[in-house]
Protein backbone atom coordinates (compact mmCIF):
# COMPACT_ATOMS: atom_id res chain seq x y z
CA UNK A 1 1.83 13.40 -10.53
CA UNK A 2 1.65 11.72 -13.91
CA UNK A 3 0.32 12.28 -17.43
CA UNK A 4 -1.39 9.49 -17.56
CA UNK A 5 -4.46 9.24 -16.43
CA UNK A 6 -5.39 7.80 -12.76
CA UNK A 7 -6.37 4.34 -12.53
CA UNK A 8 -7.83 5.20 -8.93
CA UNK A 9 -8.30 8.25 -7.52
CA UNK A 10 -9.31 9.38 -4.15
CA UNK A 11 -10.78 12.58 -2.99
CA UNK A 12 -11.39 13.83 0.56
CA UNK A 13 -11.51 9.72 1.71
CA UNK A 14 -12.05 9.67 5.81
CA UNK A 15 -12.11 5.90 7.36
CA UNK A 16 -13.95 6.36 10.53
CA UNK A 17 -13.85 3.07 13.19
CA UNK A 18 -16.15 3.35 16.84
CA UNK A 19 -14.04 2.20 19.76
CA UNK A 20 -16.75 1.09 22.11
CA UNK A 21 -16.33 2.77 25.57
CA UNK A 22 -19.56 1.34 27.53
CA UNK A 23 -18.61 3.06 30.39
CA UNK A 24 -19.04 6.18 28.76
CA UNK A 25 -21.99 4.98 26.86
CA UNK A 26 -21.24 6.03 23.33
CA UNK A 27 -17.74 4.66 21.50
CA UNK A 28 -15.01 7.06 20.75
CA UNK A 29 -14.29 7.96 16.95
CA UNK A 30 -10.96 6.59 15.58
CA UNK A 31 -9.91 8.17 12.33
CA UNK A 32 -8.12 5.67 10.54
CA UNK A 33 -7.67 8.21 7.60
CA UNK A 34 -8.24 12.23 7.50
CA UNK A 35 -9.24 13.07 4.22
CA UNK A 36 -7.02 11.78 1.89
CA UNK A 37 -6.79 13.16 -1.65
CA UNK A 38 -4.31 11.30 -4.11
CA UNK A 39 -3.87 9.87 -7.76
CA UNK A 40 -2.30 6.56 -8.82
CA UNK A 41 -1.84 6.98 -12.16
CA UNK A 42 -2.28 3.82 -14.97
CA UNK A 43 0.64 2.10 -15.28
CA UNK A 44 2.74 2.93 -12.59
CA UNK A 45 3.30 1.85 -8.87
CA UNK A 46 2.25 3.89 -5.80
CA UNK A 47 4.13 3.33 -2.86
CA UNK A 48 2.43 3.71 1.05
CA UNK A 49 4.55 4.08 3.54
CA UNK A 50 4.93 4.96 7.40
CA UNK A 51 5.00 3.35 10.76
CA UNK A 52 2.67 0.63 11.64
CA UNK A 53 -0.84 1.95 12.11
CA UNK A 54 -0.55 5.05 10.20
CA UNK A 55 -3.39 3.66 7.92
CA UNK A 56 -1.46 2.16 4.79
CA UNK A 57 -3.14 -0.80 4.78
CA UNK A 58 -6.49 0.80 5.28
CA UNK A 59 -6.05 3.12 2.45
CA UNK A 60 -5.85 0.28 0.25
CA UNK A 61 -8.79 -1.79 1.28
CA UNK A 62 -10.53 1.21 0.87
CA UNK A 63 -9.13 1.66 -2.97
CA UNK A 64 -10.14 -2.01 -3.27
CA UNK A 65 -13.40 -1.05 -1.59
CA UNK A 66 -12.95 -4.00 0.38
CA UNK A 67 -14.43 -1.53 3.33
CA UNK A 68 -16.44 1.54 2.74
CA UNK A 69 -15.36 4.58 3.47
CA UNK A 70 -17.03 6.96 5.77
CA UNK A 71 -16.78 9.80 3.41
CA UNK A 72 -15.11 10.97 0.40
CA UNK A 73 -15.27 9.84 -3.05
CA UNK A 74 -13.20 6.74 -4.79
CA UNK A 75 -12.80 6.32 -8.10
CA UNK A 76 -11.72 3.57 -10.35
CA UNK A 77 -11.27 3.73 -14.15
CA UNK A 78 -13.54 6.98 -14.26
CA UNK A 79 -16.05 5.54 -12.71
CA UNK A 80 -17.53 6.48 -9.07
CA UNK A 81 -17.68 3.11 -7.10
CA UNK A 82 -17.46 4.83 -3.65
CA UNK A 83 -21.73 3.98 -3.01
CA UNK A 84 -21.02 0.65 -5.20
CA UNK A 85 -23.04 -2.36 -4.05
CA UNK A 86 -21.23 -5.75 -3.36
CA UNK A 87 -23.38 -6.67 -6.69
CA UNK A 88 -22.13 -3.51 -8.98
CA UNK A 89 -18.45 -4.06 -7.25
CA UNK A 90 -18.76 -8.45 -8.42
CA UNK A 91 -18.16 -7.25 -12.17
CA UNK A 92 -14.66 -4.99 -11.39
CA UNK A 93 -13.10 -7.30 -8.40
CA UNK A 94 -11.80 -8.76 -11.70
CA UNK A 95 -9.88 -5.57 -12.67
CA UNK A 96 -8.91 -4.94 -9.23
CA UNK A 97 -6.98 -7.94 -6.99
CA UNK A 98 -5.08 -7.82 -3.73
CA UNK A 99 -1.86 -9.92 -2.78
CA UNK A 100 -1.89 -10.26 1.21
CA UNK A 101 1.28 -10.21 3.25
CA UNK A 102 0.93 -13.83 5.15
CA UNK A 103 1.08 -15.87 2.10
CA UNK A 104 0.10 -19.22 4.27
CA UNK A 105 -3.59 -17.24 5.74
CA UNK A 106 -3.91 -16.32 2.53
CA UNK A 107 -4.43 -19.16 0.79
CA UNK A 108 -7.14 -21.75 2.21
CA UNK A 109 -5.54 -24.70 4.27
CA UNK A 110 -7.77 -27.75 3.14
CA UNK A 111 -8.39 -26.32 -0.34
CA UNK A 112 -5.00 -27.81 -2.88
CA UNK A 113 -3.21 -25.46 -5.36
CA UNK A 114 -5.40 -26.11 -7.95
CA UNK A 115 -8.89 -25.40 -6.23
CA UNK A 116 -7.57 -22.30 -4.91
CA UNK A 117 -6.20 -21.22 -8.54
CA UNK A 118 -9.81 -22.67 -9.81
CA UNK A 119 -11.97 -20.23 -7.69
CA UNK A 120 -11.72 -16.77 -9.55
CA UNK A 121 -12.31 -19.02 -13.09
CA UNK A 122 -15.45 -20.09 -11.64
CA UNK A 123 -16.66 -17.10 -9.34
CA UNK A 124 -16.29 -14.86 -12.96
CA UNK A 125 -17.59 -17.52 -14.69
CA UNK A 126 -14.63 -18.42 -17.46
CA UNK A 127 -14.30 -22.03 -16.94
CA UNK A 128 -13.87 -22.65 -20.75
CA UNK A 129 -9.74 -23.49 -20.81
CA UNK A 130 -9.35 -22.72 -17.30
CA UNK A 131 -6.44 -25.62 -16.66
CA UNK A 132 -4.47 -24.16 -19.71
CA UNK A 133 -4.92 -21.26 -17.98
CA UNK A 134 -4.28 -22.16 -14.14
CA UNK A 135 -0.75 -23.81 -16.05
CA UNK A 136 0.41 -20.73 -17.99
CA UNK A 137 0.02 -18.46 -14.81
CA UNK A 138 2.08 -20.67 -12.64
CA UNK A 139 4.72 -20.96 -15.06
CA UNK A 140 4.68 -16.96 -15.23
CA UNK A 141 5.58 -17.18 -11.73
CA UNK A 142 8.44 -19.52 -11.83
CA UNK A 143 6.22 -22.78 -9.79
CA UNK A 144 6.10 -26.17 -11.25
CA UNK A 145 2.32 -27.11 -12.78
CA UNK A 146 2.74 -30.64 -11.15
CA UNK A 147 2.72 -29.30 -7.17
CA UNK A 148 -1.19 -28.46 -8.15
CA UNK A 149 -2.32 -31.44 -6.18
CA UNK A 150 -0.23 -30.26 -2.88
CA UNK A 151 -2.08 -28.13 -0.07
CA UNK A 152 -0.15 -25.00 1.21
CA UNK A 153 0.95 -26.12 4.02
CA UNK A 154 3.39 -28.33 2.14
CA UNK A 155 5.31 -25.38 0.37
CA UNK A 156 7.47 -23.15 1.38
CA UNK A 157 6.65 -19.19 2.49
CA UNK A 158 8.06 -18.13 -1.23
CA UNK A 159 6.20 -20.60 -2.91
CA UNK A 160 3.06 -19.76 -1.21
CA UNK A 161 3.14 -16.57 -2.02
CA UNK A 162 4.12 -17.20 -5.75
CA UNK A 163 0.24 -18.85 -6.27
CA UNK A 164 -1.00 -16.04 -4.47
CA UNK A 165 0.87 -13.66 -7.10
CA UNK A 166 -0.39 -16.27 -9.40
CA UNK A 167 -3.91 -16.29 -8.38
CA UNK A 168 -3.91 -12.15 -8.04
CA UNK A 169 -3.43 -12.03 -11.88
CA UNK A 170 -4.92 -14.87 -13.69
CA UNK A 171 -8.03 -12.85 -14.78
CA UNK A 172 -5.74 -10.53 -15.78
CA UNK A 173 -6.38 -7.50 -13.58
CA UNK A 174 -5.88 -3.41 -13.96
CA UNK A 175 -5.03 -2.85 -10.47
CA UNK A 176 -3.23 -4.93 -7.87
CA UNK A 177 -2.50 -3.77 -4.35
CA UNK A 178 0.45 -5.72 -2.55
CA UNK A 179 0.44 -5.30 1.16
CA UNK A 180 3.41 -5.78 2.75
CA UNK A 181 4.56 -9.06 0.70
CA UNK A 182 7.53 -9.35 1.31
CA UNK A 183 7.66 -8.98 4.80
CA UNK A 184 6.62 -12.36 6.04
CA UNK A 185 9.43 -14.29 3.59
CA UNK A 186 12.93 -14.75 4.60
CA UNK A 187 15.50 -12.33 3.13
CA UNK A 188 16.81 -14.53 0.54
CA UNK A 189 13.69 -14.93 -0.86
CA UNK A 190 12.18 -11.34 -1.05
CA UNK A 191 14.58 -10.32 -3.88
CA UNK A 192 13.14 -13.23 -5.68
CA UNK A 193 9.67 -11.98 -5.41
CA UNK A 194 10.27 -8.22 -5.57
CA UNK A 195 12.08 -9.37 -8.99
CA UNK A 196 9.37 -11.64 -10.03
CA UNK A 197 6.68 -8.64 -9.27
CA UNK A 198 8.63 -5.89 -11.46
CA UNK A 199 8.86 -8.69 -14.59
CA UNK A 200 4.74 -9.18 -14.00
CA UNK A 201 4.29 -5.06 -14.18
CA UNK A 202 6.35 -4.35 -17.51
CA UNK A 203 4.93 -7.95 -19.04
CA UNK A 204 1.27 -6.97 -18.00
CA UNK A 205 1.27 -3.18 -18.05
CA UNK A 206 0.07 -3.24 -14.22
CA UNK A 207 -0.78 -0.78 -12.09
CA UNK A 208 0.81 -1.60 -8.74
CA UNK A 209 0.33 0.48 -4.80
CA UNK A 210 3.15 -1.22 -3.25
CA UNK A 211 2.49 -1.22 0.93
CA UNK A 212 5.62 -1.42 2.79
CA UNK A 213 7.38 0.09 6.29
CA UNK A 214 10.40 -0.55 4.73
CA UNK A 215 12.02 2.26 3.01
CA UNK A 216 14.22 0.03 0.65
CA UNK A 217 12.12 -1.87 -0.88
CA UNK A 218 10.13 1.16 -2.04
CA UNK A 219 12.89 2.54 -3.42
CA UNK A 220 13.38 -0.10 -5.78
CA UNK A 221 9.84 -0.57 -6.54
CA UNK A 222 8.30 2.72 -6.92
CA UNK A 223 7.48 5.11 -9.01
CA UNK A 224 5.83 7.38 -6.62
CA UNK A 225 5.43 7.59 -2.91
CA UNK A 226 3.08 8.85 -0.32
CA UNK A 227 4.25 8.65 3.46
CA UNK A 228 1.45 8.70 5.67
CA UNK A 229 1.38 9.72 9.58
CA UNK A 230 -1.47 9.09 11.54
CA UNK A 231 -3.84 8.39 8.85
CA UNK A 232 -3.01 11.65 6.77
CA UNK A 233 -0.85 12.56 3.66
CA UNK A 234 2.07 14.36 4.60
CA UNK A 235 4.46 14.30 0.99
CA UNK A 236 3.60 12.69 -2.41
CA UNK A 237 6.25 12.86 -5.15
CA UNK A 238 8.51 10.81 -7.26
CA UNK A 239 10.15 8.09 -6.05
CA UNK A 240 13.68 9.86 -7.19
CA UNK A 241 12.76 12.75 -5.73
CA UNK A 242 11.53 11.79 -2.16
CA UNK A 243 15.10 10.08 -1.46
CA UNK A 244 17.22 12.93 -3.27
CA UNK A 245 15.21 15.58 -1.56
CA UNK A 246 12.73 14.44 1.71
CA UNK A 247 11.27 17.81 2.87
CA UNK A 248 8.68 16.90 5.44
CA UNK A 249 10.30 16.15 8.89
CA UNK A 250 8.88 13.01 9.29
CA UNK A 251 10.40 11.89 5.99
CA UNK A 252 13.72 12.68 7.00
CA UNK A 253 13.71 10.82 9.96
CA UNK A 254 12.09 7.73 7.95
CA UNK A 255 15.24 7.83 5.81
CA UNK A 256 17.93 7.75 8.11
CA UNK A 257 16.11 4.71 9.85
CA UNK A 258 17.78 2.79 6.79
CA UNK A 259 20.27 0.60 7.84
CA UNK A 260 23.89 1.36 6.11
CA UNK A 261 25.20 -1.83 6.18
CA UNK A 262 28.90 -0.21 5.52
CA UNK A 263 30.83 0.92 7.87
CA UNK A 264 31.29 4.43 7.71
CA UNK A 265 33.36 7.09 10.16
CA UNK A 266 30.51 9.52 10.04
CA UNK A 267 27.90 7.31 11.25
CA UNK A 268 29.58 8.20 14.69
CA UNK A 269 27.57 11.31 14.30
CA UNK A 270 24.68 11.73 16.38
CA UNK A 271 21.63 11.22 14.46
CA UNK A 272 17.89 12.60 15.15
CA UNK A 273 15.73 9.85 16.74
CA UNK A 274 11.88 9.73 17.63
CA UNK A 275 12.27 11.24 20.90
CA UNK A 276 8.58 10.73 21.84
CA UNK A 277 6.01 7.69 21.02
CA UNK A 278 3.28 7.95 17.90
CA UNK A 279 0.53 9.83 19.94
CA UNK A 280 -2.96 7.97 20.51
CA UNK A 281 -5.10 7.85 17.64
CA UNK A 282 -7.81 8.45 19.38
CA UNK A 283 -6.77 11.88 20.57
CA UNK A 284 -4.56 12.99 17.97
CA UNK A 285 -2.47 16.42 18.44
CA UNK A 286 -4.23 19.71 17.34
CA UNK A 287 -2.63 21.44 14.09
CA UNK A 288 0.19 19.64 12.56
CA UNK A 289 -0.38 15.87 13.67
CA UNK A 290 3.57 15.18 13.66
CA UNK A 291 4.23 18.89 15.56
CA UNK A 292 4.54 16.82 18.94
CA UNK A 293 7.51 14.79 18.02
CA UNK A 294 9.22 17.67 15.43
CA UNK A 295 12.43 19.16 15.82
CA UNK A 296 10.97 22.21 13.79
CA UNK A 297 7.75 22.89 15.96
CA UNK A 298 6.92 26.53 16.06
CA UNK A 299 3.54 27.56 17.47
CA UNK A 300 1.81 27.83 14.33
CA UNK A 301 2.63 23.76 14.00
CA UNK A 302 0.48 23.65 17.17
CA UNK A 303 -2.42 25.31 16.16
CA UNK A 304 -2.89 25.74 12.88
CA UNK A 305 -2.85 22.07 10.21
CA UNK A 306 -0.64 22.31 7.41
CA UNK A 307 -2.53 21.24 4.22
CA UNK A 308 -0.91 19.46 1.15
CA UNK A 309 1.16 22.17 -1.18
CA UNK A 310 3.37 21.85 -3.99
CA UNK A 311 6.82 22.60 -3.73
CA UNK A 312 8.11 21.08 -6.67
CA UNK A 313 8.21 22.32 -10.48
CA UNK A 314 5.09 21.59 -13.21
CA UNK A 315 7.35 18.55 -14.39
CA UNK A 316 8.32 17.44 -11.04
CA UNK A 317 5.75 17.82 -8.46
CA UNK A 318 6.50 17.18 -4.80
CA UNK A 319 3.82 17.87 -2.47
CA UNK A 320 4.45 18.19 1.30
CA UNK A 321 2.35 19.03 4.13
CA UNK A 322 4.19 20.82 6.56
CA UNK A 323 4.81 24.99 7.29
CA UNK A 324 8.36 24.77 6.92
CA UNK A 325 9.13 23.05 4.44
């Protein structure tokens, strides 16, 4: 996707859960992901999107190794961490921080500003300067150095999740994974923090994999973007490209879910909808996962799965899982 190298990479990554089921004795299997194989390279910023559940937010604890994954490999820097210890992983949770989307659960209620700030000095053991430091990082983000002494639940949504930002990248990190955080702050404040998180990347070189349902704010933020149904990868390309030229199904349908807010005489047109509901994890469709709720279903959809190909040029890959694309 890039010619850099990837920060991360994933390869053949399954995220198996057990629904317990006593009355049938053993739980049921849910596949949270289905072998998922994808890059995000140094520098840039990843976008995961889809409908609620589709395993976004899984995918990037499991980047994070914040859970382990049931099989496949992840990599980080080069390096194989997927059989890591929470001992090996201690030395690289510097290089690799998450920013959560409640910004108030996030941050501990009886602990002020500056004890939460204080806690990855002292957990990585840099305590030498670590005011100057806590200052300078909270100025980066645009928050006063005197609200230190507050507790969160004296600030506002925005401001909360400003020390969070501020927190996420004091020691400086490779890799930071934002889930959804945005979604929790009022609308007049998200531009404010989508702003402040695009100034962070190009000051800090970061690596971002922006989580997010909503189409628009990926669009602004990323570089690349992988749309995800029911826990697999079904297109991975540019950011331009995706919007100029969707090509899986689902992705089309994703798009015109955007709001115009414009009025416009050919919005009169009937438009496709998601005639049926997201089928039950637990039981997913055979073949194509999305062939139940496709306007393009042929039989093949329904028996045969459509893996990952490219579509796109050498310079412009665009890969799309689907058999008639």
């Amino acid at each position: 996707m890039s010619d850099k190298a990837p920060l991360v990479r994933l390869q053949d990554v399954s995220q198996r859960f057990w629904v317990e089921k006593p009355w049938f004795g053993k739980g049921t299997p849910l596949y949270a992901l289905r072998e998922v194989t994808l890059e995000v390279p140094a520098g840039a910023t990843v976008g995961l999107v889809g409908e609620s559940g589709c395993g976004k937010s899984t995918l990037a604890k499991t980047m994070l190794r914040l859970i382990p994954s049931s099989s496949g490999s992840v990599f980080f820097d080069g390096k194989d961490i997927t059989h890591h210890t929470p001992t090996q992983m201690r030395p690289l949770r510097r290089h690799m921080q998450m920013i959560f989307q409640d910004p108030y659960a996030s941050l501990h209620p009886r602990r002020t500003l500056l004890q939460s700030l204080q806690e990855p000095f002292v957990i990585h053991g840099e305590t030498q300067g670590m005011q100057e430091k806590i200052q300078e990082v909270l100025s980066e983000v645009g928050m006063n150095p005197q609200l230190l002494s507050r507790y969160p639940h004296e600030l506002s949504g925005g401001q909360c999740q400003r020390v969070s930002i501020a927190r996420a990248l004091s020691l400086h990190p490779k890799l930071v994974v934002a889930d959804e955080p945005v979604s929790a702050l009022d609308v007049s404040i998200r531009a404010q923090i989508l702003q402040l998180l695009l100034d962070l990347k190009h000051r800090y070189q970061l690596t971002y994999v922006f989580v997010s349902h909503d189409l628009a704010v990926i669009e602004i933020m990323s570089d690349f973007v992988v749309v995800m149904y029911l826990g697999q990868v079904v297109e991975w390309t540019s950011g331009k490209e995706l919007f100029l030229r969707p090509l899986h199904p689902y992705t089309e349908l994703l798009l015109e879910a955007i709001p115009v807010p414009v009025f416009r005489a050919d919005r009169r047109k009937q438009h496709r909808s998601f005639s049926q509901e997201v089928p039950n994890p637990l039981y997913p469709p055979s073949g194509c996962p999305f062939h139940t709720r496709c306007g393009k279903v042929t039989e093949r959809c329904k028996r045969e799965k459509p893996l990952l190909r490219n579509l796109g040029t050498p310079e412009t890959p665009h890969y799309v899982a689907c058999h008639e694309a």
